[in-house]
Protein backbone atom coordinates (compact mmCIF):
# COMPACT_ATOMS: atom_id res chain seq x y z
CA UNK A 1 74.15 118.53 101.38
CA UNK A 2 71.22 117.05 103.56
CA UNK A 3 72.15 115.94 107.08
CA UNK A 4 71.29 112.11 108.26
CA UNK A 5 71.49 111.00 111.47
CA UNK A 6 72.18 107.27 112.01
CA UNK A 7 72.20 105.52 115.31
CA UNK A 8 75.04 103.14 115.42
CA UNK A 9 76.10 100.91 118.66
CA UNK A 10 74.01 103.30 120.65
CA UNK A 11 75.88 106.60 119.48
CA UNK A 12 74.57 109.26 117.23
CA UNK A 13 76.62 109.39 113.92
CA UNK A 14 75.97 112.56 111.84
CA UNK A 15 76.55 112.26 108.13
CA UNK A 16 76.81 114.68 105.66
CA UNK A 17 75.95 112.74 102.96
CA UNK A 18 76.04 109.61 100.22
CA UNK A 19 77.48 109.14 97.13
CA UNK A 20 74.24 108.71 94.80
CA UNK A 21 75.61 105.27 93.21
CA UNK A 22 74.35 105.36 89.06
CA UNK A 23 75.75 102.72 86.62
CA UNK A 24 79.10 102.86 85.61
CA UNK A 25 78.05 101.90 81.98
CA UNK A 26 75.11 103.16 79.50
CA UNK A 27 72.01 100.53 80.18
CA UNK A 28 71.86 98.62 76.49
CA UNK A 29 75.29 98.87 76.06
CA UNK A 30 76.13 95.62 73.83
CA UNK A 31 79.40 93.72 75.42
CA UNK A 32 81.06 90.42 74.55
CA UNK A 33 80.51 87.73 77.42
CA UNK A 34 84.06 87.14 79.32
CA UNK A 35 86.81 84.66 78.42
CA UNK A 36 89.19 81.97 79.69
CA UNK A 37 92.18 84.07 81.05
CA UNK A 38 95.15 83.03 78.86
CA UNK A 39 98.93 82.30 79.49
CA UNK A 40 101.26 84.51 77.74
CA UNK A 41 105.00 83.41 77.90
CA UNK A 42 106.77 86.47 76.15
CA UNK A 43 110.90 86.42 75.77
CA UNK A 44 113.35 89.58 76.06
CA UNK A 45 112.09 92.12 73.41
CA UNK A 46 108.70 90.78 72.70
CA UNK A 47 105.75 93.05 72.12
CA UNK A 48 102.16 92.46 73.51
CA UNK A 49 98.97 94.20 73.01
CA UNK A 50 96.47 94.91 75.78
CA UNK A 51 93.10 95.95 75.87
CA UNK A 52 90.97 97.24 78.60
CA UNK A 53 87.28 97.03 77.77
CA UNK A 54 83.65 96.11 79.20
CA UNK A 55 82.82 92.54 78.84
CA UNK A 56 79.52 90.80 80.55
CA UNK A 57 80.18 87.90 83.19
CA UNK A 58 77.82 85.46 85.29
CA UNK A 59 77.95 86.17 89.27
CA UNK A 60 75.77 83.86 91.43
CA UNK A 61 73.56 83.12 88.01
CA UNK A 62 73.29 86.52 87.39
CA UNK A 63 75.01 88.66 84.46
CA UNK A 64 76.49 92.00 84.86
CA UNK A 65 78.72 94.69 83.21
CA UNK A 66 82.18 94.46 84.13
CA UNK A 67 85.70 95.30 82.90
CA UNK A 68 88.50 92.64 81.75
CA UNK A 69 91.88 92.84 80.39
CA UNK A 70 91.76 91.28 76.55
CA UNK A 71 88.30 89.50 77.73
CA UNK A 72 89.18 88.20 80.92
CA UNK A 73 89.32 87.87 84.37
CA UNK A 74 91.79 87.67 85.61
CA UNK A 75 93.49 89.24 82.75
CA UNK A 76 96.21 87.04 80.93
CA UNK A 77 99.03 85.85 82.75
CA UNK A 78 102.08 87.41 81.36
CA UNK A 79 105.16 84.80 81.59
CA UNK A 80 108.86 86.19 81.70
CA UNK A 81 112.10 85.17 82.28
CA UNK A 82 113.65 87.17 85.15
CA UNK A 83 116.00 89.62 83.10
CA UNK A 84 113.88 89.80 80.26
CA UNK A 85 112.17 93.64 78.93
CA UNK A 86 109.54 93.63 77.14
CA UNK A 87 106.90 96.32 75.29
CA UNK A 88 102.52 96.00 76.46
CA UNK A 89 101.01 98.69 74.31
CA UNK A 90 97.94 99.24 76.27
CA UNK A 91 94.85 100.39 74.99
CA UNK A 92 92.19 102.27 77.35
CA UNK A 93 88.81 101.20 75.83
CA UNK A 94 86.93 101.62 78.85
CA UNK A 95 85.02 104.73 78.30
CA UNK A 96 86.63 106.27 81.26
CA UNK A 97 90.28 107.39 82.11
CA UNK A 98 92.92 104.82 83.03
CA UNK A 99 96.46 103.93 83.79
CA UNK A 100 98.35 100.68 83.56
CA UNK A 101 100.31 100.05 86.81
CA UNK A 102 102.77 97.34 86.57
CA UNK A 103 102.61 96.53 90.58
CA UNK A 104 105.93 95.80 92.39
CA UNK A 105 108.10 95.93 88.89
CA UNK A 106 111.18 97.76 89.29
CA UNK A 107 110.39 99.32 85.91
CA UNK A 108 111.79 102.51 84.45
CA UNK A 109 110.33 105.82 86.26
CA UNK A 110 108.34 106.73 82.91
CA UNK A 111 106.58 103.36 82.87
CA UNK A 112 105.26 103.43 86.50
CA UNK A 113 101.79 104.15 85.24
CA UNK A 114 101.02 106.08 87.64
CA UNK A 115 99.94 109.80 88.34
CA UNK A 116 103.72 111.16 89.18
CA UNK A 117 105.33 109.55 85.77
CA UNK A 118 102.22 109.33 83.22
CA UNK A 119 99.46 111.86 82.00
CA UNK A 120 96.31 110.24 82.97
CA UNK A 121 94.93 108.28 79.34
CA UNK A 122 91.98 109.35 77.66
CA UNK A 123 88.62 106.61 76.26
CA UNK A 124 90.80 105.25 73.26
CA UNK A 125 94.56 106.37 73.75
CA UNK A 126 97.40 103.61 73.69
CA UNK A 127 100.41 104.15 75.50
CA UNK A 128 103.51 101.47 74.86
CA UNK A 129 104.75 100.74 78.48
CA UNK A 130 108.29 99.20 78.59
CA UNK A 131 109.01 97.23 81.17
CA UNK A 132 111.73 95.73 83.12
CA UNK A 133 111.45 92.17 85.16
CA UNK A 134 114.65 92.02 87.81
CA UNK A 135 113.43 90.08 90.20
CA UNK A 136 111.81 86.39 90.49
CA UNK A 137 108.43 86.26 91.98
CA UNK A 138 104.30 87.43 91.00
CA UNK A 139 102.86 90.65 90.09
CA UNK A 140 100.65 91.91 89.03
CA UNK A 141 98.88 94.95 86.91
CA UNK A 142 95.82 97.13 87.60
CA UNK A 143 94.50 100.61 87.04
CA UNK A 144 96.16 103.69 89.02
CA UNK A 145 92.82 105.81 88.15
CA UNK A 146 89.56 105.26 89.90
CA UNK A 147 90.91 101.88 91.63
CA UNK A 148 88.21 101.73 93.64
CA UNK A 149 85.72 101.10 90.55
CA UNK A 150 87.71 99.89 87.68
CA UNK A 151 89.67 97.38 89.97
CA UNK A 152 86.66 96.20 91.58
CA UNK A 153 84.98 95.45 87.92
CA UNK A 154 87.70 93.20 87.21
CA UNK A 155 90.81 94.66 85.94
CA UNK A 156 93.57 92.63 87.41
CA UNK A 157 96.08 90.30 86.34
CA UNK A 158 99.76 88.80 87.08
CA UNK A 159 102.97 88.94 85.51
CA UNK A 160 104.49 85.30 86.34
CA UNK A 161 108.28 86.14 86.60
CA UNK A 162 110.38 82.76 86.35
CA UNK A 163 113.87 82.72 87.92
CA UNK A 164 117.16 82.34 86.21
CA UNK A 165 118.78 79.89 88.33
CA UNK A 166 116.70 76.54 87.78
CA UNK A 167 116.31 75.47 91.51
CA UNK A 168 115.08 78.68 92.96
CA UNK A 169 112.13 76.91 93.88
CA UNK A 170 111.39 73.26 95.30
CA UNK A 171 110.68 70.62 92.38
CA UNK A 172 106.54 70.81 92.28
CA UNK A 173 104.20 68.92 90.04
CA UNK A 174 102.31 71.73 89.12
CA UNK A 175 102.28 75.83 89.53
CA UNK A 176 99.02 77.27 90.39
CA UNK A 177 98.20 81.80 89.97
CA UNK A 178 95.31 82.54 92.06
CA UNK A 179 93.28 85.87 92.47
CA UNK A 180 91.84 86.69 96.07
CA UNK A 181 88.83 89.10 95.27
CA UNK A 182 85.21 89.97 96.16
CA UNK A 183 82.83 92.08 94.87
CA UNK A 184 79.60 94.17 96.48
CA UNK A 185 76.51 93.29 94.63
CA UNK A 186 73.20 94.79 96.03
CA UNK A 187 70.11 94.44 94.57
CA UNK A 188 71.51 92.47 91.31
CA UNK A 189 73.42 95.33 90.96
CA UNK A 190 77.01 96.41 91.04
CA UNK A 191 76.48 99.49 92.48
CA UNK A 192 79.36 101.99 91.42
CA UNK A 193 79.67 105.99 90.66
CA UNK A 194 81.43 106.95 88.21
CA UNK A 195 81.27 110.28 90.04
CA UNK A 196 83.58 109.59 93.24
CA UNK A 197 84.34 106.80 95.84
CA UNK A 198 82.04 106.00 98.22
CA UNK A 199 82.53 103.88 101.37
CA UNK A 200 85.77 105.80 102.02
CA UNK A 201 85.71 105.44 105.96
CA UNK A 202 86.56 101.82 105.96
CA UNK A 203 86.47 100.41 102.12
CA UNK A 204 84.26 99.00 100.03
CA UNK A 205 83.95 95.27 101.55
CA UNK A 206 82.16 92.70 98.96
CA UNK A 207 79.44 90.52 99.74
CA UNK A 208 80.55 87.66 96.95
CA UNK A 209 83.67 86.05 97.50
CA UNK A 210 85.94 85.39 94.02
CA UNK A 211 89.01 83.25 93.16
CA UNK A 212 90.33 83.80 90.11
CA UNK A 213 86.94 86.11 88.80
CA UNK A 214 84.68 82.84 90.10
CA UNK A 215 82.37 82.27 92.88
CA UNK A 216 82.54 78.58 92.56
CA UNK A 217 85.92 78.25 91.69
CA UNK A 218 87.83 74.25 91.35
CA UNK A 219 91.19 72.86 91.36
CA UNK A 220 91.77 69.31 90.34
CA UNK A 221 94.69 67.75 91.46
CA UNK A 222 96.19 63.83 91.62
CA UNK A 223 96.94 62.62 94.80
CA UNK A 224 100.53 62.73 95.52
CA UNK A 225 101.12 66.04 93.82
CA UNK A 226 102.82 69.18 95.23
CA UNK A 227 100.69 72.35 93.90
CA UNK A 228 102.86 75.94 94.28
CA UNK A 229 100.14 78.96 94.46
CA UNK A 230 101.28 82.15 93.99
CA UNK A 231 98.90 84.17 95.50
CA UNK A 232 97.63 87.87 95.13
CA UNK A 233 94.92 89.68 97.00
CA UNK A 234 92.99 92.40 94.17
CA UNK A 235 90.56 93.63 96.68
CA UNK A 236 89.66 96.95 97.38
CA UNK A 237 90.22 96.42 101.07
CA UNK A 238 89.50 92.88 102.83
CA UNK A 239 91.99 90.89 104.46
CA UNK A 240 92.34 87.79 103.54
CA UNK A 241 93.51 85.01 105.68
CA UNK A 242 94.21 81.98 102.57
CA UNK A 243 94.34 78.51 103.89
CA UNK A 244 92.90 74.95 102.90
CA UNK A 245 90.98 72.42 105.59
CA UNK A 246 93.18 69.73 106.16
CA UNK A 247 96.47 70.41 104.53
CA UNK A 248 99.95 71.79 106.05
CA UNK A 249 100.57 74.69 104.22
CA UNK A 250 104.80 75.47 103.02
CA UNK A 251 105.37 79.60 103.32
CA UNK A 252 108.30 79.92 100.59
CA UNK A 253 107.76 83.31 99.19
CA UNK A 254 105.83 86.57 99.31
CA UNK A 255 105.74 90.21 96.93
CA UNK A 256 109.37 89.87 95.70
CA UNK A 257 110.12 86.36 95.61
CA UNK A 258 111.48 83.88 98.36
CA UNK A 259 111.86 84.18 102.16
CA UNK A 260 115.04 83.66 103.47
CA UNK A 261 113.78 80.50 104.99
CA UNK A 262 111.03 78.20 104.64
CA UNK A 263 108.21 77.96 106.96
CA UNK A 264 104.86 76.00 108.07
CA UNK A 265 101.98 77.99 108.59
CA UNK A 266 98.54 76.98 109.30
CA UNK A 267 97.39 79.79 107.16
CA UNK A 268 98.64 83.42 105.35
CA UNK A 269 97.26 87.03 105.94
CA UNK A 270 97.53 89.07 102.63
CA UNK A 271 96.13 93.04 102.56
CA UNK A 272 94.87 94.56 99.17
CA UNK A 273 97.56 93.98 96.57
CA UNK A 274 100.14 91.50 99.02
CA UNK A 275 101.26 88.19 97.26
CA UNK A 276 102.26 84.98 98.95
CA UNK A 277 103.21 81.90 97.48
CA UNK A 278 102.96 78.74 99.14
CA UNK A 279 102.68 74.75 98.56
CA UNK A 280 100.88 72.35 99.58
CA UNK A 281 101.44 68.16 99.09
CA UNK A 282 97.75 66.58 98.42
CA UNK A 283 99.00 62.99 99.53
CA UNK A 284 95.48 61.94 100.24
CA UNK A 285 92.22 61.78 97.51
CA UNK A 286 89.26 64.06 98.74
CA UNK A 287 87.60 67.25 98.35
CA UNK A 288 89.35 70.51 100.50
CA UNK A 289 87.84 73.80 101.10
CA UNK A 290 90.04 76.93 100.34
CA UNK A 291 88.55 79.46 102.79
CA UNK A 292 89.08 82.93 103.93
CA UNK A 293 89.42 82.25 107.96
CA UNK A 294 88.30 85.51 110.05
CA UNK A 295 88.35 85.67 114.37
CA UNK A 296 84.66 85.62 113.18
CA UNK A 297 83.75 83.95 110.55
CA UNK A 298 85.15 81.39 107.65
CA UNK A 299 84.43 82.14 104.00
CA UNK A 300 84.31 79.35 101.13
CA UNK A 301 86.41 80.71 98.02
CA UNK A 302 86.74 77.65 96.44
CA UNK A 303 88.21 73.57 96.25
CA UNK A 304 90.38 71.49 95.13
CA UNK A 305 89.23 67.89 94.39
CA UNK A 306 91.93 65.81 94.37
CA UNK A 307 91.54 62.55 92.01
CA UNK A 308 93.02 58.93 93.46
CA UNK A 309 95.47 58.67 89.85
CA UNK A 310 99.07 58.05 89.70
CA UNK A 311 101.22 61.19 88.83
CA UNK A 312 104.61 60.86 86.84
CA UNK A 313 107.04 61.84 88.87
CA UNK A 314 106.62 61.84 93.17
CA UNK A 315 108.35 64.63 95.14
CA UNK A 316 106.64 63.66 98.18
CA UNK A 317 109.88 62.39 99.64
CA UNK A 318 111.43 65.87 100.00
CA UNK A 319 108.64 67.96 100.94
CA UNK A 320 109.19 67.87 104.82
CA UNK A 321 112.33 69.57 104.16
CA UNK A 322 112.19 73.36 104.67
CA UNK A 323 115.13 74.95 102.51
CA UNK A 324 117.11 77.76 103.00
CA UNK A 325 117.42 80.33 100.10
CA UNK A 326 120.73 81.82 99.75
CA UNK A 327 120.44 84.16 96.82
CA UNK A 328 117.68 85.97 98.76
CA UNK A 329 120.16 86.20 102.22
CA UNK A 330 123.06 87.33 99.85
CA UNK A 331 120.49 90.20 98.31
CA UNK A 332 119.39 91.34 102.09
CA UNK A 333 123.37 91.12 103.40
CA UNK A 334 124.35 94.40 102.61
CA UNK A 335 121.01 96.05 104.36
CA UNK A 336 122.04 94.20 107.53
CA UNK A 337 124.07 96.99 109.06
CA UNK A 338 121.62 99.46 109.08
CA UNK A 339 118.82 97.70 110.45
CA UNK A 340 119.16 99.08 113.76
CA UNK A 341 119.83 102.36 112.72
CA UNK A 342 117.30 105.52 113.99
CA UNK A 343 115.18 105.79 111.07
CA UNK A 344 115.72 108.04 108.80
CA UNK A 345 111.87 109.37 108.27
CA UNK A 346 108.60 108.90 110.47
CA UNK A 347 105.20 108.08 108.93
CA UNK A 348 102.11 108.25 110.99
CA UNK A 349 98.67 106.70 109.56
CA UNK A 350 95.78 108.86 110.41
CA UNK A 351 92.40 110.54 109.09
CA UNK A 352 90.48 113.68 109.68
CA UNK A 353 87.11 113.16 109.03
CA UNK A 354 84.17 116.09 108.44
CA UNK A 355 86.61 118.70 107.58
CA UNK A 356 88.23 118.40 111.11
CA UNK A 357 85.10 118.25 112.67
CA UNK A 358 85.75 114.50 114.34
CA UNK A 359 89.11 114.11 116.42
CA UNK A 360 90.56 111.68 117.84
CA UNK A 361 91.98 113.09 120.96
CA UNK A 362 88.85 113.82 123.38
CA UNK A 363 85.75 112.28 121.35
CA UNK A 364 84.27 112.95 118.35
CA UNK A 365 83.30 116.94 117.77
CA UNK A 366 80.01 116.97 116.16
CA UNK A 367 78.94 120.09 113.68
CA UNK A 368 76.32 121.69 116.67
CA UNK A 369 80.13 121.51 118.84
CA UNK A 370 79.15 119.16 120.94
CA UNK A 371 81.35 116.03 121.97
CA UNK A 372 80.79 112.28 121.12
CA UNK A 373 81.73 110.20 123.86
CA UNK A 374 84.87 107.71 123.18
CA UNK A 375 88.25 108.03 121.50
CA UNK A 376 87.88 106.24 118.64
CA UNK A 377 85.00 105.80 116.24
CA UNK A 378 84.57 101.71 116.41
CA UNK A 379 87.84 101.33 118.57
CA UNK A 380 90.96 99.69 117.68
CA UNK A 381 89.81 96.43 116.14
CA UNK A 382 90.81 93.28 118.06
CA UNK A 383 93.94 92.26 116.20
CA UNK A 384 94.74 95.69 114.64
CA UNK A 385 92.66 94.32 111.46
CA UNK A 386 88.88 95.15 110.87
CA UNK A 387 88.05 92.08 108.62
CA UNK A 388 84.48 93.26 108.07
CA UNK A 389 82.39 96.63 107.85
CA UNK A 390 79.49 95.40 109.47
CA UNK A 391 79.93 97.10 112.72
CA UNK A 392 79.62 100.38 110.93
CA UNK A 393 78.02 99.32 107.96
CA UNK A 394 75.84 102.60 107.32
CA UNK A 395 78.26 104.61 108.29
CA UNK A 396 80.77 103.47 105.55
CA UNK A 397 78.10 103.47 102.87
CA UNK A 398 77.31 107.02 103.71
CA UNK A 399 80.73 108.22 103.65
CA UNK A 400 82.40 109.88 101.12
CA UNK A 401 85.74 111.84 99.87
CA UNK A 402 84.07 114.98 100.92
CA UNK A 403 83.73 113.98 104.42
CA UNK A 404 86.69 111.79 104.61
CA UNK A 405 90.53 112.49 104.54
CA UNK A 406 93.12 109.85 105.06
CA UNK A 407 96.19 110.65 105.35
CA UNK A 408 99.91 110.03 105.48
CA UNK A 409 101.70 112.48 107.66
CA UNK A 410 105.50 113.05 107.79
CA UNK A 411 105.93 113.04 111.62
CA UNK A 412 109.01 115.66 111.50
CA UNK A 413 107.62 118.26 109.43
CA UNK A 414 103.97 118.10 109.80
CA UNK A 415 103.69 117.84 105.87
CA UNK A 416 100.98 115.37 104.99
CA UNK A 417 100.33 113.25 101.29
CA UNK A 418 101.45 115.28 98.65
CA UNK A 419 102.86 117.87 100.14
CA UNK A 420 105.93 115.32 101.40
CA UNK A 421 108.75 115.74 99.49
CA UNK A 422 111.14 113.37 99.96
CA UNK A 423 114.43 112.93 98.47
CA UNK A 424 116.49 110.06 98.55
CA UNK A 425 120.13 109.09 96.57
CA UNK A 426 120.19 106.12 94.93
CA UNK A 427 121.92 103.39 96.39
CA UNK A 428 121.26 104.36 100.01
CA UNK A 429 119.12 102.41 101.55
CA UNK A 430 116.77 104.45 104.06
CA UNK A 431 115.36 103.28 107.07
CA UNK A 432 111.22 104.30 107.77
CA UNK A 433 109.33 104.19 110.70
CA UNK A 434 105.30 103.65 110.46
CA UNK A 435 103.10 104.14 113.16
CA UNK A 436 99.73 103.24 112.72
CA UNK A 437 98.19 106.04 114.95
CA UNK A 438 95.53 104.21 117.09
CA UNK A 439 94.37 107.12 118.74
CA UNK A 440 92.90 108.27 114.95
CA UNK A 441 89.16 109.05 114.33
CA UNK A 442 88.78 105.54 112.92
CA UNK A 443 91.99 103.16 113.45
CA UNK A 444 92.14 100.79 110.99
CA UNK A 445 95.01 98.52 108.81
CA UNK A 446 96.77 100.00 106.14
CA UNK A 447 98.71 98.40 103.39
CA UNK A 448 101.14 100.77 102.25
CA UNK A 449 102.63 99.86 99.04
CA UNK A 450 105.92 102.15 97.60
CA UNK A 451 106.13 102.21 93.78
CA UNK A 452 109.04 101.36 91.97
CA UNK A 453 111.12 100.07 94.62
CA UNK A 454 111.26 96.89 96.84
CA UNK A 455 112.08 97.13 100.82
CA UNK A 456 112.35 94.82 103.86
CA UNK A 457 110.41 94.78 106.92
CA UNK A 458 112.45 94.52 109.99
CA UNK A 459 110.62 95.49 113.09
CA UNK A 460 106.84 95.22 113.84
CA UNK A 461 106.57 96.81 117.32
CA UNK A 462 110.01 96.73 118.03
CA UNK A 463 110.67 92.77 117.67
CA UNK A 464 112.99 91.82 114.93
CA UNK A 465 111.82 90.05 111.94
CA UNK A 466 113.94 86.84 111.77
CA UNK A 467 112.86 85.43 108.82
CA UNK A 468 112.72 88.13 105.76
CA UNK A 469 111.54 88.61 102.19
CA UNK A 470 111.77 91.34 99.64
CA UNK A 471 108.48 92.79 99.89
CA UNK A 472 106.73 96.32 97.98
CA UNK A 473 103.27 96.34 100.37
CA UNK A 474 103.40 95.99 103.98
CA UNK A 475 100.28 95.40 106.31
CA UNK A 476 100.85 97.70 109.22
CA UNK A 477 97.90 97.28 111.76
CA UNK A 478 95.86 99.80 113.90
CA UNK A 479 98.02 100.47 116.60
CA UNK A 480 101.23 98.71 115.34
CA UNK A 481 104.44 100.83 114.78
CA UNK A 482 106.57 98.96 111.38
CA UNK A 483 110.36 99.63 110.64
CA UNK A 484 110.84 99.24 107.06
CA UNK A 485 114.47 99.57 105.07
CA UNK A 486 113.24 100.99 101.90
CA UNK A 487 116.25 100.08 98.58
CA UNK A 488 116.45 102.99 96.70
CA UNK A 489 117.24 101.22 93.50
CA UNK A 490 115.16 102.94 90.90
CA UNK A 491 115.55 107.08 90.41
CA UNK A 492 112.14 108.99 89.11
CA UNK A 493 109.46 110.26 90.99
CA UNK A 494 107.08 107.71 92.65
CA UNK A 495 104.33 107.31 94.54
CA UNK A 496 103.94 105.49 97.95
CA UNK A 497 100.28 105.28 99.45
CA UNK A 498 97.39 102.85 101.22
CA UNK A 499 96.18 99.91 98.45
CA UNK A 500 93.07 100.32 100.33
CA UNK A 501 91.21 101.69 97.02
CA UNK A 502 88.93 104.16 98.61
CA UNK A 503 91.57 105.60 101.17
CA UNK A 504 93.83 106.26 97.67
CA UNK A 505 91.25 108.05 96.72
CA UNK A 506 90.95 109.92 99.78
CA UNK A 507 93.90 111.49 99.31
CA UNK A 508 96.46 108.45 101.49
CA UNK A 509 99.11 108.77 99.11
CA UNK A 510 102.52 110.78 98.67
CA UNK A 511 105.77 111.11 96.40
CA UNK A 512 109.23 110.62 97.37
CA UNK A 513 112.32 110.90 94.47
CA UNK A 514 114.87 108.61 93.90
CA UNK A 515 117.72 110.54 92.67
């Protein structure tokens, strides 16, 4: 490999080398222009067919080679009554390996879709994935192969998961599923290897904002209504922090369904694959901006032009009342006891980076052996979140798996990814302790999502969450030490790892068994 040197905030940054980004797809290649993303209500024992495949979509005025889910993007909602199973025979047409991950479904092991339940499938092969809905709430589904590309080109979409008991949630006028995304396009190109990840130091950030696959996305609404979003963040790695100019925004749910108590927020943080689910009362006519609202800087994702028209029915009356949900408290009651247990295991968050070469203890070691000055490459962002890459912007684009290793690290044994070996009995709920090691080459957020199961987050820093929700992902930030109670409902093997794309495929990811 040839050595570059780059000069970044004064210091001298040696990189081995970059990822030579090619086309993920043959230049020529005939594709079908996207579609409308559909709604697909499907009832206990129903069977669905799904396709991934390239389609061509319009960015910015511009048309490029992407991937969808049966044409789309988003790919089709998939509606279900909580209780219901029900068969997706997936079909990889991609050209490229794939898996089907049903995210934060409490599925059977063998229908994880992931690389501890499922052979990796083949250009062509269709695997029937059965699949369980137990609790109320979003998900979602993706690829568990090459996230960091396939994702990115579009293949997302939510399973819509609709309570049994009919006032679970608030009366609304209307339900809204919305896709927090962006996309880096550079030189009117997507610009992706099909070789390895690049940008593994801090993610691939996009440069083009998208809600719901759009850059110019619009929601009409009546004044008067009440709009519920559900909420999901696909992107590789930025934050998002959702809110709407002008308008009070109701917290009532997140990943697994409803917090324990309603809340008003002026606006929600969501890492790579978190969901939230909010609503909002549009009482007055107008035009409001849904942005993405950094320390920094505010992004436009979208609008929602709301129309001076009379609705049918007004629930305006009962909005200002914040509810308390007591099928979610009676769920979390028998965790209670525990929750100020010692944990049970110890994660720390940490990467080596150049083969060992850069530490975090005394300065960065360059390859001639001489010391970089500093303890941390960037520092600890303000906030414990690094919304952007442009303070190291070369230096991510340079770096690569080979010169990057995040990892998970089991704190009493020293064993790190997959070479953790967890065992837990099902039923007993196990306390974890996360520490987000700031002292790391690069500190950074992680948001570390465990497969199969669902868990509660009950510290951050030591302070006791009040107010909790079933969650699968949590956002622990650089620095920041999280005390999660993980329920071991589900026995297999499964995965737990960063939904950061390019740190998953830097190796951030390990397996624990459910027996």
């Amino acid at each position: 490999m040839n050595n570059k040197q780059l000069y970044i905030g004064g210091a001298i940054v040696v990189v081995l080398a970059a990822i030579a980004t090619v086309a993920w797809i043959k230049p020529g290649q005939q594709t079908p222009s996207v579609t409308q993303s559909q709604i697909v209500e499907l009832k206990n024992g129903d069977t669905y067919d799904l396709v991934a495949s390239p389609i061509t979509k319009d960015i910015g005025g511009k048309t490029y080679t992407m991937l969808a889910y049966n044409g789309s993007i988003p790919g089709p909602l998939i509606k279900v009554a909580q209780g219901a199973e029900v068969t997706i025979n997936f079909t990889n047409d991609t050209g490229m390996k794939t898996l089907l991950h049903s995210h934060g479904v409490r599925m059977d092991n063998a229908f994880d879709g992931s690389q501890t339940s499922q052979d990796e499938m083949e250009p062509g092969e269709t695997f029937s994935y059965k699949l369980k809905f137990p609790d109320a709430g979003v998900y979602w589904y993706h690829p568990h192969v090459r996230e960091d590309l396939q994702q990115e080109l579009g293949l997302y979409g939510n399973y819509f998961v609709v309570p049994k008991s009919a006032d679970y949630w608030s009366p609304v006028n209307r339900e809204v599923v919305l896709f927090l995304d962006d996309i880096l396009i550079e030189n009117d190109r997507i610009n992706l290897s099909t070789k390895g990840a690049d940008r593994t130091l801090m993610g691939r950030f996009g440069n083009v904002m998208l809600l719901n696959g759009e850059d110019d996305y619009a929601l009409n609404a009546k004044r008067g209504e009440i709009v519920r979003m559900y909420i999901t963040n696909a992107s590789n790695v930025r934050p998002f922090n959702f809110a709407i100019k002008g308008m009070r925004i109701k917290l009532v749910g997140a990943d697994g369904g409803a917090y324990e108590k309603e809340n008003w927020v002026d606006s929600v943080v969501l890492g790579p694959s978190e969901r939230t689910i909010v609503e909002m009362l549009f009482d007055k006519s107008g035009t409001y901006t849904i942005v993405n609202q950094t320390p920094s800087k505010t992004y436009g994702l979208g609008k929602v032009v709301v129309f001076d028209e009379s609705i049918m029915q007004s629930y305006a009356a009962d909005f200002g009342t914040l509810r308390s949900h007591q099928e979610t408290i009676e769920s979390i009651d028998p965790l209670r006891s525990i929750f100020n247990k010692i944990p049970d295991k110890r994660l720390s968050l940490t990467v080596d980076m150049m083969g060992g070469m850069m530490t975090g203890a005394g300065g960065h070691m360059m390859p001639g052996g001489q010391m970089m000055g500093g303890t941390n490459m960037g520092g600890i962002p303000e906030g414990g979140i690094e919304w952007e890459d442009s303070d190291m912007q070369m230096m991510n684009q340079m770096s690569n798996t080979d010169m990057v290793d995040w990892n998970i690290v089991d704190q009493d044994t020293g064993k790190k990814n997959m070479d953790i070996d967890w065992a837990f009995k099902r039923g007993a709920p196990v306390k974890i302790r996360i520490f987000n090691d700031p002292k790391s080459p690069h500190p950074m957020q992680h948001p570390i999502h465990f497969h199969g199961q669902r868990f509660l987050v009950v510290t951050r820093d030591g302070i006791p969450q009040t107010n909790l929700v079933w969650k699968d992902t949590v956002l622990v930030k650089a620095g920041e030490t999280v005390d999660i109670v993980l329920d071991t409902s589900n026995p297999g093997i499964w995965m737990a790892h960063c939904h950061i794309a390019e740190h998953l495929e830097a190796g951030m990811m390990m397996k624990f068994e459910v027996k």
